[in-house]
N, C-alpha and C. Protein backbone atom coordinates (compact mmCIF):
# COMPACT_ATOMS: atom_id res chain seq x y z
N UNK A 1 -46.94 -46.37 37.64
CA UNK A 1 -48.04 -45.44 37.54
C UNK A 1 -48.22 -45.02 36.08
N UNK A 2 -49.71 -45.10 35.87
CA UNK A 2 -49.99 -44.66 34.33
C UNK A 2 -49.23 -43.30 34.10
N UNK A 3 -49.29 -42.94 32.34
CA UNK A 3 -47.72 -41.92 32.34
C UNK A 3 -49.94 -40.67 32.54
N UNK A 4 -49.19 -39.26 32.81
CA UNK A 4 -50.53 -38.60 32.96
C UNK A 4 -51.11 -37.93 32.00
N UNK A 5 -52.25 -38.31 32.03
CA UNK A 5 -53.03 -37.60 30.59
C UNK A 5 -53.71 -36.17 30.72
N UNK A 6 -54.80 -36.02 30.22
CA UNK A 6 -55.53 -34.41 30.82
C UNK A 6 -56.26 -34.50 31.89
N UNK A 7 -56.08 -33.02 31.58
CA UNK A 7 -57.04 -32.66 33.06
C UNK A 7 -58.76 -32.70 33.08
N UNK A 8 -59.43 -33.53 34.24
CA UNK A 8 -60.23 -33.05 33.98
C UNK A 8 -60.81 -32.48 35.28
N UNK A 9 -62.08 -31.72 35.10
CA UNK A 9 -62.65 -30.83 36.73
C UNK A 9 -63.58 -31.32 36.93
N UNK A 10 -63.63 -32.44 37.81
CA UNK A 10 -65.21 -32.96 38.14
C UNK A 10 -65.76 -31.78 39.40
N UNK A 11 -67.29 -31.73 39.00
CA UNK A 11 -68.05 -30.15 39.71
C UNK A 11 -69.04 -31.47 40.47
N UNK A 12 -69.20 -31.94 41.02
CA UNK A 12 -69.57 -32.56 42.10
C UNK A 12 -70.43 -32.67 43.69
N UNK A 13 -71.05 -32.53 43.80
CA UNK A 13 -70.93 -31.93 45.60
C UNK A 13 -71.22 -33.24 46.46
N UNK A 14 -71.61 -34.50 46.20
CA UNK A 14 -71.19 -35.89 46.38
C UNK A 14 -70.04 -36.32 46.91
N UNK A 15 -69.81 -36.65 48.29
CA UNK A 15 -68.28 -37.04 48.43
C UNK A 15 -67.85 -37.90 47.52
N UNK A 16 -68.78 -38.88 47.85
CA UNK A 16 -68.56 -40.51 47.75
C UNK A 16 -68.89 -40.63 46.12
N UNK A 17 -69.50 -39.82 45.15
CA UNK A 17 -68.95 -39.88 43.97
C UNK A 17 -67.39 -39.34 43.44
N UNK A 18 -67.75 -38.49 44.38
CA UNK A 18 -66.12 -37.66 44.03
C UNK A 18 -64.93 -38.40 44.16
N UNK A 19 -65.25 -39.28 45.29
CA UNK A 19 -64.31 -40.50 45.52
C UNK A 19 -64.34 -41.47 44.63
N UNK A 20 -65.48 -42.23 44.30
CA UNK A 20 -65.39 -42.82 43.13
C UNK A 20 -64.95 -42.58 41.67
N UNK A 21 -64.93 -40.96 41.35
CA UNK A 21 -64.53 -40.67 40.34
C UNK A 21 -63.08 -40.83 40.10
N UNK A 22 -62.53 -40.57 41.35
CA UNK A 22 -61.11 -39.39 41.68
C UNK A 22 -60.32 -41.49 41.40
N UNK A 23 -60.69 -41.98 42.21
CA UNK A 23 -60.15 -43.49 42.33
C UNK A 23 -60.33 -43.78 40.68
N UNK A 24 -61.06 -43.80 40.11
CA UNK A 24 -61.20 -44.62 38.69
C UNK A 24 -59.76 -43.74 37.39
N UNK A 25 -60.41 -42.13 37.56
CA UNK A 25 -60.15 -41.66 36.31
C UNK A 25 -58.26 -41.39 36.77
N UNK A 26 -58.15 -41.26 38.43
CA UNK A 26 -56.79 -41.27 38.24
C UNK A 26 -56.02 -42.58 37.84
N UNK A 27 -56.34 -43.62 38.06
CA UNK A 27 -55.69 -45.28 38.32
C UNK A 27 -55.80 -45.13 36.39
N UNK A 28 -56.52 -44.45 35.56
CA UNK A 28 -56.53 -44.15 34.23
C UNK A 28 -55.50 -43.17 33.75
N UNK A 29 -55.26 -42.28 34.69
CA UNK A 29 -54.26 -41.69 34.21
C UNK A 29 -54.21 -40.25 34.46
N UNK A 30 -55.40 -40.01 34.42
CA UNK A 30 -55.94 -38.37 34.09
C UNK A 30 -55.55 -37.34 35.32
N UNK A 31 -55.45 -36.17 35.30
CA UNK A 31 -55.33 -35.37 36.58
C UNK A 31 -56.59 -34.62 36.29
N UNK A 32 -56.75 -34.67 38.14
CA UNK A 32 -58.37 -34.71 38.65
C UNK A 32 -58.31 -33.29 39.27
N UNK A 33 -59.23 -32.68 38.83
CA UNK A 33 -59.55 -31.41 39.80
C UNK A 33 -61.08 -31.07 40.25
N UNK A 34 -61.11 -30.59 41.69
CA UNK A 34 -62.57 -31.09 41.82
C UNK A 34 -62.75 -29.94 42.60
N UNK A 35 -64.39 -29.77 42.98
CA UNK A 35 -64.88 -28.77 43.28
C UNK A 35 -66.49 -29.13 43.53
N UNK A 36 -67.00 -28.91 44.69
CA UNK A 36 -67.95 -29.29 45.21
C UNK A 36 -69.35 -28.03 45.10
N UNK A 37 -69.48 -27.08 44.45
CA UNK A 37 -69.88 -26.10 44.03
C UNK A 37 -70.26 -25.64 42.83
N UNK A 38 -71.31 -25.12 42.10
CA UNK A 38 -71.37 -24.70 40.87
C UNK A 38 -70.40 -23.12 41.06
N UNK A 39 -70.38 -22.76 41.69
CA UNK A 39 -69.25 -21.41 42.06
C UNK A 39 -67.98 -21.86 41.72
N UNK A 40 -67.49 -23.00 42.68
CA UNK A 40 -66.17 -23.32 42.61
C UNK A 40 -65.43 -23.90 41.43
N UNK A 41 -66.84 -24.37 41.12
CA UNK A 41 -66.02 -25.09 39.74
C UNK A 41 -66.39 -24.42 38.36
N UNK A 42 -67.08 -23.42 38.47
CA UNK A 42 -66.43 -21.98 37.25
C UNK A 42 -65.69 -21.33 37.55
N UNK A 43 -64.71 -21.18 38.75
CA UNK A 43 -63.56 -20.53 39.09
C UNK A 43 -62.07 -21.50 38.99
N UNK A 44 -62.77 -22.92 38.91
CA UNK A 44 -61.74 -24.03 39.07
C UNK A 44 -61.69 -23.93 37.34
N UNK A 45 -62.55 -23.99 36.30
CA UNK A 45 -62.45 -23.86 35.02
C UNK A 45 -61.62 -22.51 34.78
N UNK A 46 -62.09 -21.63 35.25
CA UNK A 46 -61.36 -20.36 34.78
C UNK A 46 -60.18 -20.35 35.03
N UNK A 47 -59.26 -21.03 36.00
CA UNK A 47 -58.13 -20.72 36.41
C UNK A 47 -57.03 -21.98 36.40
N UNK A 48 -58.04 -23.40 35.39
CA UNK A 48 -56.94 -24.51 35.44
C UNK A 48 -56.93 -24.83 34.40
N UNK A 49 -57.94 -24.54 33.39
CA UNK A 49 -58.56 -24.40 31.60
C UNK A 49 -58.28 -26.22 31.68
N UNK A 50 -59.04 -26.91 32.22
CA UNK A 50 -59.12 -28.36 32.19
C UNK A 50 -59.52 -28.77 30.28
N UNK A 51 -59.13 -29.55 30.31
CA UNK A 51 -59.90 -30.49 29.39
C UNK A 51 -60.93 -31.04 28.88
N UNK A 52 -61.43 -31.23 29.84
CA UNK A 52 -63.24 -31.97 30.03
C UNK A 52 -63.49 -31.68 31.35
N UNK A 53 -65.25 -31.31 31.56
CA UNK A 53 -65.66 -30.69 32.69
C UNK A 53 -66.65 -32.59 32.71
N UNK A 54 -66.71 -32.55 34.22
CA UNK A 54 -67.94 -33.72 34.20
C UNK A 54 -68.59 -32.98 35.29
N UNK A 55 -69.68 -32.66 35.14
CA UNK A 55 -70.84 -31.86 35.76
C UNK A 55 -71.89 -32.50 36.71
N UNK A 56 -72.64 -32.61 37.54
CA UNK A 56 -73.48 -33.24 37.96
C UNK A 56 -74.59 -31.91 37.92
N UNK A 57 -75.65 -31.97 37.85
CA UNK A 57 -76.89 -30.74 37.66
C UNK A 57 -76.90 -30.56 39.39
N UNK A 58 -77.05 -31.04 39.99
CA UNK A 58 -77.93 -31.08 41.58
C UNK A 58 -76.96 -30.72 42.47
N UNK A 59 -76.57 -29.68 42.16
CA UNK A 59 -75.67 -28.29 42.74
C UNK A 59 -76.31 -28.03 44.27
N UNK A 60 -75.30 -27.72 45.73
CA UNK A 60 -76.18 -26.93 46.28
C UNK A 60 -76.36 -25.38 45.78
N UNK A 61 -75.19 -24.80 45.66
CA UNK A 61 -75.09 -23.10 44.96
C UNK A 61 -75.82 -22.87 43.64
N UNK A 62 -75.56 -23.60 42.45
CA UNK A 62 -76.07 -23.13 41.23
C UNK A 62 -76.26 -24.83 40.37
N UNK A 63 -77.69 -24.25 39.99
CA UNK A 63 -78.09 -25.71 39.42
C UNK A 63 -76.69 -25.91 38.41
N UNK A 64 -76.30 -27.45 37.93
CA UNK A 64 -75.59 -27.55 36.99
C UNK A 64 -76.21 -27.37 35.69
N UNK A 65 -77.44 -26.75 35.02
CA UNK A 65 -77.46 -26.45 33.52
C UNK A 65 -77.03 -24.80 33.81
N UNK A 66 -77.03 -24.02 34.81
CA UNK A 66 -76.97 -22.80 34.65
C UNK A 66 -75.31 -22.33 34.82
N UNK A 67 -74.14 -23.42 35.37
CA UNK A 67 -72.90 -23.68 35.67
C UNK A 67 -72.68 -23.70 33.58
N UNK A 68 -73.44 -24.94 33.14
CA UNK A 68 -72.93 -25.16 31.96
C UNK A 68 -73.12 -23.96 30.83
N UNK A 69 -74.40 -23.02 31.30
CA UNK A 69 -74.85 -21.71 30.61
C UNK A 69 -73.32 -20.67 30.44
N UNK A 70 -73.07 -20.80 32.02
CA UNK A 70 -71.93 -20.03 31.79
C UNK A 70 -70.73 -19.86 31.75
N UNK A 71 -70.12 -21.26 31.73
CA UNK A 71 -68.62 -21.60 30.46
C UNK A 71 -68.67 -21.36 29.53
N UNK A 72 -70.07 -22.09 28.83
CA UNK A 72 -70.40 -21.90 27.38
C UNK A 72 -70.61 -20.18 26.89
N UNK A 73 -70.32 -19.41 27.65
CA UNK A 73 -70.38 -17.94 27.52
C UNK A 73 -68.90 -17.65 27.41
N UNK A 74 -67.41 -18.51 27.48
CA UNK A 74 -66.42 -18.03 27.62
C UNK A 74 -65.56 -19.42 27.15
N UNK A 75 -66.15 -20.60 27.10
CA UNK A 75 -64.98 -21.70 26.83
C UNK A 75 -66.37 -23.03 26.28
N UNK A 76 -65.27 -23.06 25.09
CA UNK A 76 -65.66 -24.26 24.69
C UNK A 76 -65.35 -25.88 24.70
N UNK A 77 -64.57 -26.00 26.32
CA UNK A 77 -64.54 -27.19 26.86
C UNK A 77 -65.74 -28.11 26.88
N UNK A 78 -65.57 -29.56 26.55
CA UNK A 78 -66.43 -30.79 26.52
C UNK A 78 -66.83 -30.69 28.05
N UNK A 79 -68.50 -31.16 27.91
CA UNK A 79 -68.82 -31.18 29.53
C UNK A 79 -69.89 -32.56 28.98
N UNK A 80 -69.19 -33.16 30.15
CA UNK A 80 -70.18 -34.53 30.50
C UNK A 80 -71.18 -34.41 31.53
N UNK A 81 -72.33 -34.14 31.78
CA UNK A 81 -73.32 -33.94 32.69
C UNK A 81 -73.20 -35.36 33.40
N UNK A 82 -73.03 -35.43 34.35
CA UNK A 82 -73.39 -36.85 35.19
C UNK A 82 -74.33 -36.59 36.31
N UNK A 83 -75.31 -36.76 36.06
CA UNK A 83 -76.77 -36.86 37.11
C UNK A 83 -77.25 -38.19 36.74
N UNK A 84 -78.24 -37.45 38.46
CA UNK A 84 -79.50 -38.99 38.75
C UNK A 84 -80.68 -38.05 38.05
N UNK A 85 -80.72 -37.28 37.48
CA UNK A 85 -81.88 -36.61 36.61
C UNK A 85 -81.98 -37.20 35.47
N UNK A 86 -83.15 -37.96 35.55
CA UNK A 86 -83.60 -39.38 34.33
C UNK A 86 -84.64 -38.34 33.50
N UNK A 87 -84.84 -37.26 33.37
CA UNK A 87 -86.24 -36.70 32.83
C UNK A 87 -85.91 -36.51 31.78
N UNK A 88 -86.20 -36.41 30.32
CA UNK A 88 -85.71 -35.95 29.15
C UNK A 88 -85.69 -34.99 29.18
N UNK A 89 -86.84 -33.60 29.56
CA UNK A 89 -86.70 -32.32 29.66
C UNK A 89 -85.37 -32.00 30.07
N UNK A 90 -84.82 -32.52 31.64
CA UNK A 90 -83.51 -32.13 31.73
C UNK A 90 -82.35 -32.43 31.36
N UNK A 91 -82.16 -33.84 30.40
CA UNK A 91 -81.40 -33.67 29.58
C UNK A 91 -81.18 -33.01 28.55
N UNK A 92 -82.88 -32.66 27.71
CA UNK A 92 -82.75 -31.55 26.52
C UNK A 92 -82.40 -30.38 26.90
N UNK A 93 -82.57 -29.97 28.08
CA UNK A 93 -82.24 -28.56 28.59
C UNK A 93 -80.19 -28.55 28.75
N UNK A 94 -79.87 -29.45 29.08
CA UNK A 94 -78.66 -29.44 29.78
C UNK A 94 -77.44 -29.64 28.45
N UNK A 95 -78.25 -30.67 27.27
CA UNK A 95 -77.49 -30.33 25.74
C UNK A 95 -78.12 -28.98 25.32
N UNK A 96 -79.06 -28.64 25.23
CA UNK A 96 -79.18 -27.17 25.02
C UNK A 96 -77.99 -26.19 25.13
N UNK A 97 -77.95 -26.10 26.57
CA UNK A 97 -77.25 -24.86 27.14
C UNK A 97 -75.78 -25.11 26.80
N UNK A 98 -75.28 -26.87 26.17
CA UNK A 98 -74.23 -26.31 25.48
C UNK A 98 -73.45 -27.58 26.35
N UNK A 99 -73.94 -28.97 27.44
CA UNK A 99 -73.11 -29.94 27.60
C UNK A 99 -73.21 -30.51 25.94
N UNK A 100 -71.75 -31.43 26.44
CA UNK A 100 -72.03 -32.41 24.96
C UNK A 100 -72.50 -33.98 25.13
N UNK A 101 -72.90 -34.57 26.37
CA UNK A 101 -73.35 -35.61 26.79
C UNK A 101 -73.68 -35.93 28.37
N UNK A 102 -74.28 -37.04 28.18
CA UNK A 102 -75.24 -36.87 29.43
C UNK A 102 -75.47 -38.61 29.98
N UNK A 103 -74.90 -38.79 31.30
CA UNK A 103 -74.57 -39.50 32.09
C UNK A 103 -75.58 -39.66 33.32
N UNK A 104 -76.21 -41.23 33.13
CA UNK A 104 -77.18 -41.00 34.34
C UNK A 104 -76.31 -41.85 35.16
N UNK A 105 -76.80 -40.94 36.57
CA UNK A 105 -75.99 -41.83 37.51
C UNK A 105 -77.07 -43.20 38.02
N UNK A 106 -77.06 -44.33 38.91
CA UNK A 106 -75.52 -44.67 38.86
C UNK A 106 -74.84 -45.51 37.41
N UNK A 107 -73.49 -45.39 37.80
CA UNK A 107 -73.21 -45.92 36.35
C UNK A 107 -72.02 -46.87 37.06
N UNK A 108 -71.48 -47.83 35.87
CA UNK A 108 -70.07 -48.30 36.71
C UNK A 108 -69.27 -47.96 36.29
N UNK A 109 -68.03 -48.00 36.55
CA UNK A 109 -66.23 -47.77 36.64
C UNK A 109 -66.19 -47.71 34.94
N UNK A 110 -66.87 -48.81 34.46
CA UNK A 110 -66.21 -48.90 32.70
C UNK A 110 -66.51 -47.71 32.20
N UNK A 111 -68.26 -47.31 32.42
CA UNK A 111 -68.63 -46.16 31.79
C UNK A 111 -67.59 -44.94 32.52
N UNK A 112 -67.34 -44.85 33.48
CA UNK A 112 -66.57 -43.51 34.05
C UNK A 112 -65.22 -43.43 32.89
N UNK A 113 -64.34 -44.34 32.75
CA UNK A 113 -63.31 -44.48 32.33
C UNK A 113 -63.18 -43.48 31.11
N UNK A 114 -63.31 -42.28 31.02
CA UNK A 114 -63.58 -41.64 29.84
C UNK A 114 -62.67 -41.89 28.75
């Protein structure tokens, strides 16, 4: 088994990405913490201080640019936005509020491999 690297908190509400993520970035090494909620996973940030956040916008609780509004009010952890939101507006909005890159889904395994 790979030796383990950082943490990261994928915010998700996708099983079957979550599964795909959780399969790639662990077989890489990383420890995975996940959270299916824009709620859960500013409480999963607050209380595991991950490494890198990978975000998806299309939240049922709280859109993901308004999740990324408010880390960026308390932590300056790297956040990878991973959406099927192709619009430029919502990518300019989502580096705005303070992600540092932006991931359209779908993507494959190489690109996940952070």
């Amino acid at each position: 088994m790979p030796e383990q690297k950082e943490a990261i908190l994928l915010i998700e509400d996708e099983p079957q990405m979550r599964r795909f993520l959780r399969v790639i970035l662990r077989g890489h090494g990383y420890q995975m913490f996940e959270a299916a909620t824009g709620g859960e996973g500013l409480a999963q940030a607050a209380q595991r201080n991950p490494e890198l956040v990978l975000l998806d916008l299309g939240l049922p609780d709280i859109d993901g640019i308004e999740v990324t509004r408010r880390l960026r009010e308390w932590s300056d952890v790297p956040i990878i936005v991973i959406s099927a939101r192709e619009q430029e507006l919502d990518k300019i909005r989502a580096l705005d509020e303070g992600a540092d890159d932006y991931l359209i889904k779908p993507f494959g395994s190489g690109e996940a491999a952070v």
